[in-house]
C-alpha atoms as a PDB file:
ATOM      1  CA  UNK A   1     -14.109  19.491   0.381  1.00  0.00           C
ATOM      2  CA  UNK A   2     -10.197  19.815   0.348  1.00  0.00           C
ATOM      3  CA  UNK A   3      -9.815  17.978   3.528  1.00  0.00           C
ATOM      4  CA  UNK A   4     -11.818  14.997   2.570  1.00  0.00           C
ATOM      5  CA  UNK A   5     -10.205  14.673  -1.068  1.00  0.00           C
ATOM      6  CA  UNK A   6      -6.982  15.102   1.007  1.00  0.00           C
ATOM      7  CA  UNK A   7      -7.914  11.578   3.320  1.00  0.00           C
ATOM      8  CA  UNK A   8      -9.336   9.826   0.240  1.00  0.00           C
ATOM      9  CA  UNK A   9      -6.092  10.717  -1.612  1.00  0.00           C
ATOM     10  CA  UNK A  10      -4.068   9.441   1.311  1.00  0.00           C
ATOM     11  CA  UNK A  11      -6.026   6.175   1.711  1.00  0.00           C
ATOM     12  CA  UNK A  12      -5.671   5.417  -2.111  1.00  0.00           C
ATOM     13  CA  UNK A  13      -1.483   5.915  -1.568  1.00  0.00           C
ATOM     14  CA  UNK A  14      -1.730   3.657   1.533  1.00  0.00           C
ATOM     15  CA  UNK A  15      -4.099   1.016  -0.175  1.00  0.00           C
ATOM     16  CA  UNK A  16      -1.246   0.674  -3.089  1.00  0.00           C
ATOM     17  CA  UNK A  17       1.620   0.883  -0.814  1.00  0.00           C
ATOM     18  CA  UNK A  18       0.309  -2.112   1.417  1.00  0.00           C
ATOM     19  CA  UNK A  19      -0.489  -4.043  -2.440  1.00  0.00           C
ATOM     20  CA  UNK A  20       2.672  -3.288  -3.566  1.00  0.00           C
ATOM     21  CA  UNK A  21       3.849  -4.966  -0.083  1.00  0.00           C
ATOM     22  CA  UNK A  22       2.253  -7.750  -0.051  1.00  0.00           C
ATOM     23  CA  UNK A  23       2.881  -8.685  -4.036  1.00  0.00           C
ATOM     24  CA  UNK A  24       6.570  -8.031  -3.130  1.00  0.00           C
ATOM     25  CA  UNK A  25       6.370 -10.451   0.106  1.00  0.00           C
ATOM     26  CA  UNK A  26       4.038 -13.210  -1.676  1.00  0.00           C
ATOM     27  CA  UNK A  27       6.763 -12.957  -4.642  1.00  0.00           C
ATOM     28  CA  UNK A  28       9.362 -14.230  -2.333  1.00  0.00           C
ATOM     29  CA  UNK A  29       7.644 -17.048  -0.854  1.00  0.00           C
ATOM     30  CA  UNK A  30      11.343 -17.631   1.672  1.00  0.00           C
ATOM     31  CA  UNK A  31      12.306 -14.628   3.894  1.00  0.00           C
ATOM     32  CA  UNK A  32      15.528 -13.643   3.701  1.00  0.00           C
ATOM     33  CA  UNK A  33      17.773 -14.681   6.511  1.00  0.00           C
END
């Protein structure tokens, strides 16, 4: 039970990361050079 909440928890904090990511990269539509 603890191992499986563990991978669910982990794949919620990597789902949000990779949001947060792409917002952030959408937001600036010209990399940086």
């Amino acid at each position: 039970m603890g191992f499986a909440s563990r991978i669910g928890f982990l794949g919620w904090v990597f789902l949000r990361f990779s949001l947060e990511l792409l917002i952030a990269y959408q937001q600036s539509d010209c990399p940086p050079e």
